[in-house]
C-alpha atoms as a PDB file:
ATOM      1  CA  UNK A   1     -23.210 -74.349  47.125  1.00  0.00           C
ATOM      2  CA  UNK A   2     -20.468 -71.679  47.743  1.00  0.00           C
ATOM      3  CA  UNK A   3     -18.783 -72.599  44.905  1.00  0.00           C
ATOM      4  CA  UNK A   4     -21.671 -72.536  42.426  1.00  0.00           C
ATOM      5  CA  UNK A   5     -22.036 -68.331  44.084  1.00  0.00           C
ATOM      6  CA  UNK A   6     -18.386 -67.675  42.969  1.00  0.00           C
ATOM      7  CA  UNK A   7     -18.481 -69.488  39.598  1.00  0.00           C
ATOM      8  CA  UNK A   8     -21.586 -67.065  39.103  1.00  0.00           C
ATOM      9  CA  UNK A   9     -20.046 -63.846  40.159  1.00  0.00           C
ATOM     10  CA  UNK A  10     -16.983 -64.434  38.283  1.00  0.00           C
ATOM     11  CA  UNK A  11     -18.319 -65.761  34.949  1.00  0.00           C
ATOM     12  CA  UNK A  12     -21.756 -64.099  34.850  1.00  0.00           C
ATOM     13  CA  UNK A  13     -25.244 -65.902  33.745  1.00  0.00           C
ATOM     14  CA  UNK A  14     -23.909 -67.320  30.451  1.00  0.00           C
ATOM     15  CA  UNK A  15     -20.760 -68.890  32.277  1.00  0.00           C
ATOM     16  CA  UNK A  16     -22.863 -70.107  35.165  1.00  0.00           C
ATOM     17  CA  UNK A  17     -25.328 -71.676  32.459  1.00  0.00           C
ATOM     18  CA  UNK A  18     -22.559 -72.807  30.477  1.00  0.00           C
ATOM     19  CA  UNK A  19     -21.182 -74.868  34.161  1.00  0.00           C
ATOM     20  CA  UNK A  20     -24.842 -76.087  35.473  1.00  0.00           C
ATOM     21  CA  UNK A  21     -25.437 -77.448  31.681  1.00  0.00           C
ATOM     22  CA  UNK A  22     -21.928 -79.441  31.731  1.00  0.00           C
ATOM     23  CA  UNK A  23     -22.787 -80.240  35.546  1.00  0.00           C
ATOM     24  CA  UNK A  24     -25.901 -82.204  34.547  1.00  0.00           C
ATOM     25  CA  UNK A  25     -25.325 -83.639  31.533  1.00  0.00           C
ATOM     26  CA  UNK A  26     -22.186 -85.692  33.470  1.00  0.00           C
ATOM     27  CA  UNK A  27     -24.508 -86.433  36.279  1.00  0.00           C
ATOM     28  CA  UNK A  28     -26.692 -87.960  33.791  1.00  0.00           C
ATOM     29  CA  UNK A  29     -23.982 -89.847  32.195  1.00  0.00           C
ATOM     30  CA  UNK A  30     -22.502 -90.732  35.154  1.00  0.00           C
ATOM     31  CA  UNK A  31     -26.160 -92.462  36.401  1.00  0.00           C
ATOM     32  CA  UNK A  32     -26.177 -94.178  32.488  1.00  0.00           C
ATOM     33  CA  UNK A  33     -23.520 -95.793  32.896  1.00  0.00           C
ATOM     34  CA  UNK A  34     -23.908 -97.393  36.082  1.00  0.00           C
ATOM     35  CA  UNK A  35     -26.545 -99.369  35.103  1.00  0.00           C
ATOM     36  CA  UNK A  36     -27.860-100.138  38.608  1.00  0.00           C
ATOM     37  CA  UNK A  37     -24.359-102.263  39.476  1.00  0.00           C
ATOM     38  CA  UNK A  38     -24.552-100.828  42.981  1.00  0.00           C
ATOM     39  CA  UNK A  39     -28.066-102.472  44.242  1.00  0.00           C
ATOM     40  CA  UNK A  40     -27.828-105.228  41.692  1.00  0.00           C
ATOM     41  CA  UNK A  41     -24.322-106.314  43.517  1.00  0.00           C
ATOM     42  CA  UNK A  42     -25.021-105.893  46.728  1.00  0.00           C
ATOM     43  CA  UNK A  43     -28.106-108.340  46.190  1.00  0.00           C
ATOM     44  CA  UNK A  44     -25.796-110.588  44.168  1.00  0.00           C
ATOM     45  CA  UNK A  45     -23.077-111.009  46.659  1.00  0.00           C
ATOM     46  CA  UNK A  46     -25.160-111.189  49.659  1.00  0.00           C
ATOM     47  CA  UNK A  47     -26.979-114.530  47.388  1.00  0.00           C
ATOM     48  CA  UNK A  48     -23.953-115.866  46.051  1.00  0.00           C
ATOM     49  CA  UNK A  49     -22.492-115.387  50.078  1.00  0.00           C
ATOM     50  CA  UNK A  50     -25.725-117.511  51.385  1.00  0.00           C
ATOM     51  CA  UNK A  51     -25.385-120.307  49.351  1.00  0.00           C
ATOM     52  CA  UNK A  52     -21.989-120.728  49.486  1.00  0.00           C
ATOM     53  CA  UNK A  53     -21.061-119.885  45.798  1.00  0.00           C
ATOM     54  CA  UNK A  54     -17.944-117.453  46.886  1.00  0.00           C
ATOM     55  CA  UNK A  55     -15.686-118.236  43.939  1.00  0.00           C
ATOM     56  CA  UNK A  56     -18.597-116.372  41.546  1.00  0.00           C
ATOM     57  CA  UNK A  57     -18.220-113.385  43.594  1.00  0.00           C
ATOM     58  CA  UNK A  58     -14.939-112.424  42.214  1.00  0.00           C
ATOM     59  CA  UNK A  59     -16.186-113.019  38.338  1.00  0.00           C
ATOM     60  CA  UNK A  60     -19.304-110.842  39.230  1.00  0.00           C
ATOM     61  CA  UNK A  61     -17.279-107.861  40.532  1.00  0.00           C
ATOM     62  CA  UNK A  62     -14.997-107.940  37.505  1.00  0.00           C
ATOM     63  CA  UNK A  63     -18.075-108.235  34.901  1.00  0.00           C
ATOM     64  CA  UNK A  64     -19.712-105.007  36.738  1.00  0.00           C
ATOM     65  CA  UNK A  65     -16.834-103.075  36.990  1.00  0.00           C
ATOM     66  CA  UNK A  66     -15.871-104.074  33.249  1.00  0.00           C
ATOM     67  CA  UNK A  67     -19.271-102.885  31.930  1.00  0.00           C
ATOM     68  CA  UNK A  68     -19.327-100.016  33.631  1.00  0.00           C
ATOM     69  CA  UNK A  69     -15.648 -98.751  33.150  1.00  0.00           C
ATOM     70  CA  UNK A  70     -16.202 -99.580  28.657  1.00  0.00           C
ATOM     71  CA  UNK A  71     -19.621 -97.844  28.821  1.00  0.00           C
ATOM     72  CA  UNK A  72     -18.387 -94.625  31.135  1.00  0.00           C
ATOM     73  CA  UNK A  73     -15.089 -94.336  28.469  1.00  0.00           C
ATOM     74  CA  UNK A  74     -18.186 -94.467  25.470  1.00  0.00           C
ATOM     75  CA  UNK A  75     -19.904 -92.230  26.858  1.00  0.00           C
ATOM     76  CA  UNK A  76     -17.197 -89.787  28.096  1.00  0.00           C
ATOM     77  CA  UNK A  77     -15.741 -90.456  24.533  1.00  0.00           C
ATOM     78  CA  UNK A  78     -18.697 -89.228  23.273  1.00  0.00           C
ATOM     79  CA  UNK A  79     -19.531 -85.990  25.500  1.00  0.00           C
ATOM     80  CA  UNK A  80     -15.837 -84.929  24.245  1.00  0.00           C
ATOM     81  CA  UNK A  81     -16.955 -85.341  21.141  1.00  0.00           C
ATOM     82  CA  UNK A  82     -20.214 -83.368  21.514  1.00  0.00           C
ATOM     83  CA  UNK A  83     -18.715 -80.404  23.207  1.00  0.00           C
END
């Protein structure tokens, strides 16, 4: 929180607006585009672990991280382009 005091002292209220703005609409983007992979994996791997299905383990990590990596480069594509 020290750092949000000095961006506001040195910028004033429009540039500390300006910051907390920017600061949630990429926390908002960044929860988007997630998607739920982190709970949705751990339940997947812990299933595909049980019943002795390791070799779709591998292909699931890969699809999640795939998704989410195209859909965070859209969407940061697209805050660039909004700014």
């Amino acid at each position: 929180y020290a750092i949000r005091v000095i961006i506001a002292r040195y910028y004033g209220p429009e540039g500390y607006g300006f910051v907390s703005t920017s600061l949630a609409l990429f926390t908002l983007a960044y929860t988007i585009s997630l998607l739920g992979f982190s709970s949705s994996l751990t339940r997947q791997i812990s299933y595909y672990y049980t019943t002795e299905k390791t070799g779709r383990i591998k292909s699931l990590i890969f699809s999640a991280y795939g998704i989410s990596s195209v859909l965070s480069a859209t969407i940061g594509v697209l805050l660039f382009l909004s700014s």
